[in-house]
N, C-alpha and C. Protein backbone atom coordinates (compact mmCIF):
# COMPACT_ATOMS: atom_id res chain seq x y z
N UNK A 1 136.71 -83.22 39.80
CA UNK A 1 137.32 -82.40 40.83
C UNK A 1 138.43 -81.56 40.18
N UNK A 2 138.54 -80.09 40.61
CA UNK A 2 139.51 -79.17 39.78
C UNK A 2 140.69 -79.76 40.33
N UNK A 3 141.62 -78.70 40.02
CA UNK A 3 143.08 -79.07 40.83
C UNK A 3 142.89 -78.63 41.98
N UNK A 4 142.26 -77.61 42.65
CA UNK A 4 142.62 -76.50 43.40
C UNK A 4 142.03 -77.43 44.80
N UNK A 5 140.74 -78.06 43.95
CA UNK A 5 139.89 -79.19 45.24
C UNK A 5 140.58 -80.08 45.70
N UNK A 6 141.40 -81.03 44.16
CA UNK A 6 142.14 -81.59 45.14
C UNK A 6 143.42 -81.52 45.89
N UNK A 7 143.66 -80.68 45.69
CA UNK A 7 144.64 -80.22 46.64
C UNK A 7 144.18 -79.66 47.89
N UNK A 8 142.71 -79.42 48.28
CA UNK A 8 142.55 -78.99 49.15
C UNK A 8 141.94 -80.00 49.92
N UNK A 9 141.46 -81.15 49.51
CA UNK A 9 141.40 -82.17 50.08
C UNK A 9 142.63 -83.37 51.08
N UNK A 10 143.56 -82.87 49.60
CA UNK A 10 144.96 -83.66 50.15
C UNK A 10 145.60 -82.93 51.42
N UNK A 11 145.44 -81.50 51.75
CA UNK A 11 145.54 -80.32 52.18
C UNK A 11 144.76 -81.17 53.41
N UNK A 12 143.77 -81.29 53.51
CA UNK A 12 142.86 -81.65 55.33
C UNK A 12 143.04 -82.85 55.14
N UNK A 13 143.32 -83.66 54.64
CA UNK A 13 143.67 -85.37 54.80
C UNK A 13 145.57 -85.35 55.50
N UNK A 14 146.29 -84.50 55.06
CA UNK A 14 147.26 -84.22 55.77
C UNK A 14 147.41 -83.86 57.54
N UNK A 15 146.46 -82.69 57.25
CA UNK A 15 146.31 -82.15 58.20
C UNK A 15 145.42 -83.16 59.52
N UNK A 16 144.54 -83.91 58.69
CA UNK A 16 144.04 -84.77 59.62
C UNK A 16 145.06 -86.23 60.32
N UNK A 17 146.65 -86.45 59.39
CA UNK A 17 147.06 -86.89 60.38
C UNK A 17 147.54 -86.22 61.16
N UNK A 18 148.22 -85.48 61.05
CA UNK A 18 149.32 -84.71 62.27
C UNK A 18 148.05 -84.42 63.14
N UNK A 19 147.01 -83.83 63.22
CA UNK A 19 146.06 -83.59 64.16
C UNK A 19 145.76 -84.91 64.82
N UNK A 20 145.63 -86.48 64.49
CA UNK A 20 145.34 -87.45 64.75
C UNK A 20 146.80 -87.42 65.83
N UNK A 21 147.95 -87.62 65.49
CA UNK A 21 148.81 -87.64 66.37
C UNK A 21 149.24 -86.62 67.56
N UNK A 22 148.65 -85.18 66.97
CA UNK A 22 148.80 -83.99 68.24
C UNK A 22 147.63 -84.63 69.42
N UNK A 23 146.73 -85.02 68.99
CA UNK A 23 145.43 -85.66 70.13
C UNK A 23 145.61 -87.04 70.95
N UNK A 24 146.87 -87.73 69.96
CA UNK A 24 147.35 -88.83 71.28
C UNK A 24 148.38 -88.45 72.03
N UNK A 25 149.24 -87.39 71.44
CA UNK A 25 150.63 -87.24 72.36
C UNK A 25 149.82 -86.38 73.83
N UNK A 26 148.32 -85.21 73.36
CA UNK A 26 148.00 -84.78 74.01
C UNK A 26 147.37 -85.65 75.46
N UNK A 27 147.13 -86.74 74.84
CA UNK A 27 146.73 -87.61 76.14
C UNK A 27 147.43 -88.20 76.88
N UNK A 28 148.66 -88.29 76.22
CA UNK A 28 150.02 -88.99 76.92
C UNK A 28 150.84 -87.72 77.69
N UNK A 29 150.83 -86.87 77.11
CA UNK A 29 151.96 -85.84 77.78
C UNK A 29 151.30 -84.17 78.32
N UNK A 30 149.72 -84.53 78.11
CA UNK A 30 148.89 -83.08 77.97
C UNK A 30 149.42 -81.76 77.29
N UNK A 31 148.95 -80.85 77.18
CA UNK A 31 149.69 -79.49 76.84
C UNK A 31 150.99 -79.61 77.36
N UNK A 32 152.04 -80.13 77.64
CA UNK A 32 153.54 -79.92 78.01
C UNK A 32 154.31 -79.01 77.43
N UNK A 33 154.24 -78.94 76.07
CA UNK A 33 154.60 -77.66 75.21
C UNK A 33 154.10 -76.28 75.76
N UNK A 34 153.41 -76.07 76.73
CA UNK A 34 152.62 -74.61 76.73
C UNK A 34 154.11 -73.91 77.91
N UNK A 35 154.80 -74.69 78.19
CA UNK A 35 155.83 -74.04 79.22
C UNK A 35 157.20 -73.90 78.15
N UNK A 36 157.25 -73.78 76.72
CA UNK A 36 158.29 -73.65 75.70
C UNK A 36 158.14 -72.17 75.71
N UNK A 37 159.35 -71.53 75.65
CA UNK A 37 159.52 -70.21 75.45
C UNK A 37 159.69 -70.47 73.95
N UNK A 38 159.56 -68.59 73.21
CA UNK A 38 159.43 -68.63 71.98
C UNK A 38 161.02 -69.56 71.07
N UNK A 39 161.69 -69.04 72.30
CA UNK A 39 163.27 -69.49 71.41
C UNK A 39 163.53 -71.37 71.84
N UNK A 40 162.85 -71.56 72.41
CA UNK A 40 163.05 -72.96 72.36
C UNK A 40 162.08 -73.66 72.04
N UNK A 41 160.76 -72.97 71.65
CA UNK A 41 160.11 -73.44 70.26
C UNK A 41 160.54 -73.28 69.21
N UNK A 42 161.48 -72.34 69.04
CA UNK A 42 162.12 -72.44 67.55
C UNK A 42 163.51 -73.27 67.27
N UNK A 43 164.03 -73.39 67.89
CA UNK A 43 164.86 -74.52 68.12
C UNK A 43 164.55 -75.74 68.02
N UNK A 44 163.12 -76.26 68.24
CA UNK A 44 162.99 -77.69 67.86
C UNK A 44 162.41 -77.34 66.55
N UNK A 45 161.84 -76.65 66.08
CA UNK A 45 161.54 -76.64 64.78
C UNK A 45 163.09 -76.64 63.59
N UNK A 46 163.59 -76.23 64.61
CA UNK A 46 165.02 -76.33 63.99
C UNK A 46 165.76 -77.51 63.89
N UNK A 47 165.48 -78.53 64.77
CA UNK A 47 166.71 -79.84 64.85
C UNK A 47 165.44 -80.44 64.32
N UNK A 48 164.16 -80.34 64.01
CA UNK A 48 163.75 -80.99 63.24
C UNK A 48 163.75 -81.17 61.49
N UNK A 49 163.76 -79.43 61.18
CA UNK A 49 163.89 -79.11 59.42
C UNK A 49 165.63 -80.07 59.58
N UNK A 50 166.60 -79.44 60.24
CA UNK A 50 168.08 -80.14 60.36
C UNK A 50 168.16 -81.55 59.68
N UNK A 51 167.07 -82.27 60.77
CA UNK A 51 167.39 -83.66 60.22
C UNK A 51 166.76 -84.04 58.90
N UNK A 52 165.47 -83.25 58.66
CA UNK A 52 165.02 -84.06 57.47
C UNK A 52 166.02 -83.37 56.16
N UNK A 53 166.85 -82.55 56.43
CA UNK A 53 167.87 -81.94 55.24
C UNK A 53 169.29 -83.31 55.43
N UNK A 54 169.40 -83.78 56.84
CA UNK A 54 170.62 -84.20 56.63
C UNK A 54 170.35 -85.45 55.91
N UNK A 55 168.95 -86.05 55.94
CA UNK A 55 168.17 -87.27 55.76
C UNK A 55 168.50 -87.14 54.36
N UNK A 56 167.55 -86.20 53.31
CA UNK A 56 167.67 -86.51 52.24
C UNK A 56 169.47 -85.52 51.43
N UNK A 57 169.98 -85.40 52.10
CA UNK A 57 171.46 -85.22 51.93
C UNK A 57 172.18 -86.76 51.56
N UNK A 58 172.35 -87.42 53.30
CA UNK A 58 172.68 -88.92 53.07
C UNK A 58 171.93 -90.00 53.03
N UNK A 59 170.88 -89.83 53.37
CA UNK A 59 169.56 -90.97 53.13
C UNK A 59 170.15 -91.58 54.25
N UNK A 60 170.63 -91.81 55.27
CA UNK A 60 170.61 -92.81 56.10
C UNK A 60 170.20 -92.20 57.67
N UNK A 61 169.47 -93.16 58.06
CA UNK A 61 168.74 -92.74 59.56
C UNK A 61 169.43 -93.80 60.46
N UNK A 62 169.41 -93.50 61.51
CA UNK A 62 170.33 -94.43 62.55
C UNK A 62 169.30 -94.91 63.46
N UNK A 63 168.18 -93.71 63.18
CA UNK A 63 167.09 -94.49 64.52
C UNK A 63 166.04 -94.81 63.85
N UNK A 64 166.02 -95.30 62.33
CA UNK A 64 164.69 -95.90 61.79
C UNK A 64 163.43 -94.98 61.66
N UNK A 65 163.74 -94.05 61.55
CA UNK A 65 162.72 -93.17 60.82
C UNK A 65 163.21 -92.04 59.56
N UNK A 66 161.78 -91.90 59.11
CA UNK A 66 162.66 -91.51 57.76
C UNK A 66 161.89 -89.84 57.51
N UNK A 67 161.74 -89.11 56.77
CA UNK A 67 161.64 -87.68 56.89
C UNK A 67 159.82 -87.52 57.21
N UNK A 68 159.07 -88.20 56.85
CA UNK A 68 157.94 -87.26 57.17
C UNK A 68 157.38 -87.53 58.70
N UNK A 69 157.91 -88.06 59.64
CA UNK A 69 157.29 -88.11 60.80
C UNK A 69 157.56 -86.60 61.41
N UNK A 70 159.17 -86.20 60.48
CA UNK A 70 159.75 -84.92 60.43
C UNK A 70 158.81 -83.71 60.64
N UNK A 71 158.55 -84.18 59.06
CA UNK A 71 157.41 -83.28 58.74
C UNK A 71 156.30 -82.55 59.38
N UNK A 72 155.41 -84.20 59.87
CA UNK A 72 154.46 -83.99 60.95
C UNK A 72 154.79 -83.01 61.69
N UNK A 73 155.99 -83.64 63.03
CA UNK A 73 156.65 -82.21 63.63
C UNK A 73 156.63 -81.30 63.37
N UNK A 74 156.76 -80.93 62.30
CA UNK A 74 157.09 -79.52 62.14
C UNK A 74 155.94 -79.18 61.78
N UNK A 75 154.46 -79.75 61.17
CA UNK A 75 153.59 -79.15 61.21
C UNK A 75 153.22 -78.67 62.69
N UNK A 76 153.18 -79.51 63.43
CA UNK A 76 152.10 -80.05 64.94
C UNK A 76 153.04 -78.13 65.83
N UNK A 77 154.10 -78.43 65.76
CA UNK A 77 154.73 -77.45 66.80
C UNK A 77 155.17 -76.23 65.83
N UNK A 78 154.51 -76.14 64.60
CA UNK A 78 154.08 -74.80 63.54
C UNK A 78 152.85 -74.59 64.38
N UNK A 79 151.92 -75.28 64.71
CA UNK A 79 150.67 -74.39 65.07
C UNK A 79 150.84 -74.47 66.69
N UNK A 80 151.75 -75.20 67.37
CA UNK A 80 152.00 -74.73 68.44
C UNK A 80 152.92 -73.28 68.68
N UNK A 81 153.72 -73.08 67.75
CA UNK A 81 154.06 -71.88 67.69
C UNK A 81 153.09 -70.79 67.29
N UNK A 82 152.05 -70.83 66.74
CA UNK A 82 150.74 -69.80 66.74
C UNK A 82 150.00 -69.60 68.23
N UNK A 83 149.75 -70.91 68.89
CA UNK A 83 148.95 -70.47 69.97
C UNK A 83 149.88 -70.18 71.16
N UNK A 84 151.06 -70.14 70.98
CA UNK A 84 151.93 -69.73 71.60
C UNK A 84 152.30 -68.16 71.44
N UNK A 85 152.48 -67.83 70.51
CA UNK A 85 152.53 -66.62 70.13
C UNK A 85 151.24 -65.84 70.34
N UNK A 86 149.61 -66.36 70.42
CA UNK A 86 148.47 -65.79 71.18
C UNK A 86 148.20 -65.92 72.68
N UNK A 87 148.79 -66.90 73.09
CA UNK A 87 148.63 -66.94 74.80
C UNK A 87 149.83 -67.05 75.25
N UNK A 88 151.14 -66.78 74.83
CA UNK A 88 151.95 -66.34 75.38
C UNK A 88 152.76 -68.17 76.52
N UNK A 89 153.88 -67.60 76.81
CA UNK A 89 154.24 -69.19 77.38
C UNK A 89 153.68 -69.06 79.02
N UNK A 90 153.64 -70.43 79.69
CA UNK A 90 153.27 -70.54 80.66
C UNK A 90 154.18 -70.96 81.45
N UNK A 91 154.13 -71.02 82.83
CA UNK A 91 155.19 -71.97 83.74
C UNK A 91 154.62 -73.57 83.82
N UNK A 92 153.05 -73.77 83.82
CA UNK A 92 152.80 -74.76 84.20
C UNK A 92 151.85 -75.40 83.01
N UNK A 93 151.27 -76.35 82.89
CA UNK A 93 150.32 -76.94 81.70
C UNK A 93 148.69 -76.27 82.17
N UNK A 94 148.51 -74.92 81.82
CA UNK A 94 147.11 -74.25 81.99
C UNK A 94 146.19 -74.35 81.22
N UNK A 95 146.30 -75.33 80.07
CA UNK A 95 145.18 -75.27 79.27
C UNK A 95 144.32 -76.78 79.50
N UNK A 96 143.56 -77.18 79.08
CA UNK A 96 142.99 -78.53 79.01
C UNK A 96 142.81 -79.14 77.45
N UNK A 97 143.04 -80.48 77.15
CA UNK A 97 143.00 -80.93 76.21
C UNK A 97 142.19 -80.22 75.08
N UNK A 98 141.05 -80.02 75.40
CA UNK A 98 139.35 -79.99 74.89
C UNK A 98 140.20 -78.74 74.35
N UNK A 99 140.58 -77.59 75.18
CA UNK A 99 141.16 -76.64 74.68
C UNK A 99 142.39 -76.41 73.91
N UNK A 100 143.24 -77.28 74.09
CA UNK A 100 144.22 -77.21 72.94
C UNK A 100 143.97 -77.93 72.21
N UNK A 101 142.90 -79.10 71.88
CA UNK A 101 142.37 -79.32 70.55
C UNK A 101 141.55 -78.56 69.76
N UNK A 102 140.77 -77.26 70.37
CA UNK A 102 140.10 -76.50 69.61
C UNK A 102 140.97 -75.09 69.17
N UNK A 103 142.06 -75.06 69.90
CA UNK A 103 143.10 -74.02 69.44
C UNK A 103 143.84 -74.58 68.05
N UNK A 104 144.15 -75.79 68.29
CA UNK A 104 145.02 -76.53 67.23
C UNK A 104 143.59 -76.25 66.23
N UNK A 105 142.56 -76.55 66.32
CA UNK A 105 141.64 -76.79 65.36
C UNK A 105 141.67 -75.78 64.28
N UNK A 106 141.68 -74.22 65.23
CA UNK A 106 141.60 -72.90 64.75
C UNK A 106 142.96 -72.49 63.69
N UNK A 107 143.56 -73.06 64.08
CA UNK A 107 145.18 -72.56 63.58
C UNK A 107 145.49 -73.66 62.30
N UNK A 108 144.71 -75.17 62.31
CA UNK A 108 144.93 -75.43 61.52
C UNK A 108 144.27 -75.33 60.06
N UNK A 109 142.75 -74.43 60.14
CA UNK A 109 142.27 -73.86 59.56
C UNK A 109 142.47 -72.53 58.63
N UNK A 110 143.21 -71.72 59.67
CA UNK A 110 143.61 -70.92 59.44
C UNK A 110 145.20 -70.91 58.35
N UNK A 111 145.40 -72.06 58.62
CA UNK A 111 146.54 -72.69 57.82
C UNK A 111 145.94 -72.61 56.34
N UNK A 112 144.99 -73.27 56.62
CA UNK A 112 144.34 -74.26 55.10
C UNK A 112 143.89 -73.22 54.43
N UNK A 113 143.12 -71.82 55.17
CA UNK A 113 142.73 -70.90 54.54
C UNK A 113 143.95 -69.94 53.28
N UNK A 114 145.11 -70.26 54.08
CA UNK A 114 146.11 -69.11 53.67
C UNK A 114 146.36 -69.71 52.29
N UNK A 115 146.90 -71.11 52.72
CA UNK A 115 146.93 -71.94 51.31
C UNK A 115 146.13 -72.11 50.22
N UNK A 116 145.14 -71.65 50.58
CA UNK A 116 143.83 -71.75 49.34
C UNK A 116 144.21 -70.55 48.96
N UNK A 117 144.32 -69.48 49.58
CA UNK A 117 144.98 -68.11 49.08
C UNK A 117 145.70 -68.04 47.60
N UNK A 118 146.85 -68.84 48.50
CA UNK A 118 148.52 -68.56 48.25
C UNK A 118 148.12 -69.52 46.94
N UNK A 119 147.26 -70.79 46.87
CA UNK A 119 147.33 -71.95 45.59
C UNK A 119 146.73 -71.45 44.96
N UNK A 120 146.16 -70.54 45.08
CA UNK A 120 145.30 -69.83 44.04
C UNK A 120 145.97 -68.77 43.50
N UNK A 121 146.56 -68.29 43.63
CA UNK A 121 147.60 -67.06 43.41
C UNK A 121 148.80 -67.76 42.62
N UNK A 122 149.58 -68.40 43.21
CA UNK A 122 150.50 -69.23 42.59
C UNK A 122 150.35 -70.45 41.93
N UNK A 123 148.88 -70.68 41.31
CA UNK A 123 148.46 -71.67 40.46
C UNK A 123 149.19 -72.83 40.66
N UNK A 124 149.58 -73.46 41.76
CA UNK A 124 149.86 -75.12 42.22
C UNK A 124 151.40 -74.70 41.83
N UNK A 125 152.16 -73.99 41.97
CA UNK A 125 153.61 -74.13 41.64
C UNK A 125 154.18 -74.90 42.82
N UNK A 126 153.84 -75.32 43.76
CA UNK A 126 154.14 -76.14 44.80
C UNK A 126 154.31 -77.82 43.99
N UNK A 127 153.88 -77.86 43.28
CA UNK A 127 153.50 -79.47 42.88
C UNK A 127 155.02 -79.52 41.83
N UNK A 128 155.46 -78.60 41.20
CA UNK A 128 156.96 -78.39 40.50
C UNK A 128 158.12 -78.49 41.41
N UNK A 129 157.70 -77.84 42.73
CA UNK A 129 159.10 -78.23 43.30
C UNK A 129 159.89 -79.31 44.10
N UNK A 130 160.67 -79.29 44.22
CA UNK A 130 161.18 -80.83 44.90
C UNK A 130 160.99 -80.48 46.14
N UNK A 131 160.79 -81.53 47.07
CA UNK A 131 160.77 -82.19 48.80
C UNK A 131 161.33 -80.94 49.20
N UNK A 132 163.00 -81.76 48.62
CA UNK A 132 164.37 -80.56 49.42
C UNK A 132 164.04 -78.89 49.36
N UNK A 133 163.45 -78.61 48.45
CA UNK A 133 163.12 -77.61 48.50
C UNK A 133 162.19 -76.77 49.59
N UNK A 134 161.41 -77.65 49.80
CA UNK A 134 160.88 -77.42 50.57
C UNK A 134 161.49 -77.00 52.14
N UNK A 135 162.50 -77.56 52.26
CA UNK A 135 162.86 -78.23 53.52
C UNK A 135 164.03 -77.15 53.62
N UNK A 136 164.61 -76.57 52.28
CA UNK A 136 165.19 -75.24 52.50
C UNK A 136 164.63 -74.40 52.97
N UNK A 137 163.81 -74.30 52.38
CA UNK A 137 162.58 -72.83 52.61
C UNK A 137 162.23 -72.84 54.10
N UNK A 138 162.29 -74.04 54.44
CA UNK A 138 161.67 -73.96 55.96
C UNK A 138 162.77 -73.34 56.87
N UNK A 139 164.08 -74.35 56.54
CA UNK A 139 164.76 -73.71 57.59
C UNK A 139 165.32 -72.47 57.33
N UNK A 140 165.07 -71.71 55.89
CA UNK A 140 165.20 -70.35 55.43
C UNK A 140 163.77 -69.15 56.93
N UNK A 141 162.97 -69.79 57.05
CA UNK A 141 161.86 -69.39 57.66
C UNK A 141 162.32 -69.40 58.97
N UNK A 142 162.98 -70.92 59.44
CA UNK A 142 163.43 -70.43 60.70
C UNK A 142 164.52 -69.67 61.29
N UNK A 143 165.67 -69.36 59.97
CA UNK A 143 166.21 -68.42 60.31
C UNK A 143 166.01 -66.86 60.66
N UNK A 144 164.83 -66.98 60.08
CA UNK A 144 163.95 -65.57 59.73
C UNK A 144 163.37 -65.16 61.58
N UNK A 145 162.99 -66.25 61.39
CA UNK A 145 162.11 -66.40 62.74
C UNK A 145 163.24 -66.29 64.38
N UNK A 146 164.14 -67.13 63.93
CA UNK A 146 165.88 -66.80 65.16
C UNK A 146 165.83 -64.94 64.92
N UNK A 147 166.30 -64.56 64.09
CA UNK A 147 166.47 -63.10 63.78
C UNK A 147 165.50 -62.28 64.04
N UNK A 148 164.52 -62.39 64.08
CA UNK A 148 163.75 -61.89 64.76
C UNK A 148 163.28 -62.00 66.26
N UNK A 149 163.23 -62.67 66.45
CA UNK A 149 163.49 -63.06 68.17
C UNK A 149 164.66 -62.22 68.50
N UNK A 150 166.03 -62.48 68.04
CA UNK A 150 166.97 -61.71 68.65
C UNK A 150 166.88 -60.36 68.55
N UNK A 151 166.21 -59.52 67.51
CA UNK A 151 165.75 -58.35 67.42
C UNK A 151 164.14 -57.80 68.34
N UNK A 152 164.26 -58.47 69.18
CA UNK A 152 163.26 -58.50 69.98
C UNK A 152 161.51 -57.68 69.71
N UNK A 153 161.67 -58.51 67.99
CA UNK A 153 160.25 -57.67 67.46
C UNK A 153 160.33 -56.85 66.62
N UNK A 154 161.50 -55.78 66.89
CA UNK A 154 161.76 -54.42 66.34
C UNK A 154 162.54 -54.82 64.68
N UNK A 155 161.77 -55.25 63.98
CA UNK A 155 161.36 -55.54 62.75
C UNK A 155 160.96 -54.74 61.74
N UNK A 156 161.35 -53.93 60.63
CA UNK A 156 160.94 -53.10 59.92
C UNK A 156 160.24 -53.66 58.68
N UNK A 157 160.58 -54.42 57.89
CA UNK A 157 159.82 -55.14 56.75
C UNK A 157 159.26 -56.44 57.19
N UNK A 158 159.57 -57.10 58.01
CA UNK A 158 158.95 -58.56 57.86
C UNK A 158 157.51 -59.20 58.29
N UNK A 159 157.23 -59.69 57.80
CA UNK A 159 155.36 -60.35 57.38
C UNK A 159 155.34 -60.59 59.28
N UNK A 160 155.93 -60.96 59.84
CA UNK A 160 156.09 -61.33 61.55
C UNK A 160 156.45 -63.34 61.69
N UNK A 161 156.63 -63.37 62.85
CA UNK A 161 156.70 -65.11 63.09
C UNK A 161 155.52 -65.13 62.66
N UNK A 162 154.46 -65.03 62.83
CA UNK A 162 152.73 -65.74 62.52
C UNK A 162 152.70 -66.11 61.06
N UNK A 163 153.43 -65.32 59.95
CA UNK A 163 153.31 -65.80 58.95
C UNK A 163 154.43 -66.67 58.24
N UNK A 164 155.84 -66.69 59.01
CA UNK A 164 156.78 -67.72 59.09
C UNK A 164 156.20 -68.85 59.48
N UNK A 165 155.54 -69.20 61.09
CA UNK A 165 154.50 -70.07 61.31
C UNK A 165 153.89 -70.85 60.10
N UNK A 166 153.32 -69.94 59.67
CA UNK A 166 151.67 -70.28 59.10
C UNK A 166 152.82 -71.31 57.46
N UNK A 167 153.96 -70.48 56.70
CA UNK A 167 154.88 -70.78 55.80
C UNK A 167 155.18 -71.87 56.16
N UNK A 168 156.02 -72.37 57.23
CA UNK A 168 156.45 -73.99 57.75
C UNK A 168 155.14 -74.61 57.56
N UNK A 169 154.03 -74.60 58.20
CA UNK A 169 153.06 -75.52 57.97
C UNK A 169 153.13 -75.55 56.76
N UNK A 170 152.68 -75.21 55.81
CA UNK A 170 152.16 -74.97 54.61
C UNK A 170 153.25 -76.16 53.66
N UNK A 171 154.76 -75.37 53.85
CA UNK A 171 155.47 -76.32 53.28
C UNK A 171 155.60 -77.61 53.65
N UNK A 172 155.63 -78.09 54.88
CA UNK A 172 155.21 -79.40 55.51
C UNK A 172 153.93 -79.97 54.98
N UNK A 173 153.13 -79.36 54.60
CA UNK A 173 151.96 -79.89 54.73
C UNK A 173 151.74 -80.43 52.86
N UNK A 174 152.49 -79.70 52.19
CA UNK A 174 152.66 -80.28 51.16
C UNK A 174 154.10 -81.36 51.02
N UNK A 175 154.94 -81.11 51.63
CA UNK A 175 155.53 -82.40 51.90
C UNK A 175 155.50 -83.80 51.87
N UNK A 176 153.75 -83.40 52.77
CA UNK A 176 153.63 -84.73 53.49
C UNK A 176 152.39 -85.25 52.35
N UNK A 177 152.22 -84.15 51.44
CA UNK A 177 151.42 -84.77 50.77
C UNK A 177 152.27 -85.61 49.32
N UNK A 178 153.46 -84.81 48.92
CA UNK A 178 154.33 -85.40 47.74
C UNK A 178 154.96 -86.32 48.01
N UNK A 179 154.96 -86.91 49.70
CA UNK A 179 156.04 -88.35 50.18
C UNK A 179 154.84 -89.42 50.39
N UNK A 180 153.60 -89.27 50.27
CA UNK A 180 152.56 -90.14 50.73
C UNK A 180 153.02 -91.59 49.87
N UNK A 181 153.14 -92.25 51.06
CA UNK A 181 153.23 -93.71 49.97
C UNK A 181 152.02 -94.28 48.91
């Protein structure tokens, strides 16, 4: 197996947990997220990168968890911020499971695609850098992503949220592959 395979394996074995856990919360709480406006989807993506920086800052957790459940998060409500950004927010829970598992499906593909891109281009330089790094970059992304919201779009250089989006997954998703016990 090259490098590129397995990383793209480790790449949907990732992805297959956080998808394993978006499909039970979905049965417990249904689409509930579909009534998040864009700025308070970015806000939890925010107190989530927050903690896993303050985590490996002081290493100590008060409520017994430790950074990659983090992670997960921030993958799961990265691709909720995609189908959010295509169907727009709702007042009430309008989608059905079946359907936000095949939206999540699409987006998390679309994830995996970019990364085969991007690992191919940047020949695995992801595997050199540290966790924390990662975890800068993200909340570097969500600042990107606040600033733009407050500029209500009117954006002259930037790639858009979809590819800030698509960036948080990506770095999460290798995260969760360099913390695997």
């Amino acid at each position: 197996m090259d490098k590129f395979q397995k990383t793209n394996t480790e790449f949907e074995a990732a992805i297959g947990e956080c998808r394993e856990l978006f499909e039970k919360k979905l049965h417990d709480y249904r689409a509930s997220w579909r009534i998040l406006r864009p700025q308070s989807l970015t806000d939890q993506l925010f107190i989530k990168a927050k903690r896993i920086r303050q985590l490996e800052i002081t290493g100590l957790s008060l409520v017994g968890e430790g950074i990659r459940p983090e992670f997960v998060g921030l993958i799961n409500y990265g691709i909720v911020g995609l189908i959010q950004l295509q169907k727009g927010f709702a007042d009430t829970v309008d989608i059905d499971n079946d359907e936000a598992m095949a939206l999540y499906d699409h987006y998390a593909a679309e994830a995996l695609a970019l990364m085969k891109r991007k690992n191919h281009d940047y020949d695995e330089a992801w595997r050199g850098m540290r966790v924390s790094s990662y975890t800068d970059l993200i909340l570097t992304k969500i600042e990107r992503i606040k600033e733009m919201e407050d500029l209500g779009g009117q954006t002259l250089v930037s790639e858009g949220i979809d590819a800030n989006y698509m960036d948080i997954i990506n770095y999460s998703v290798f995260a969760l592959i360099k913390t695997k016990a």
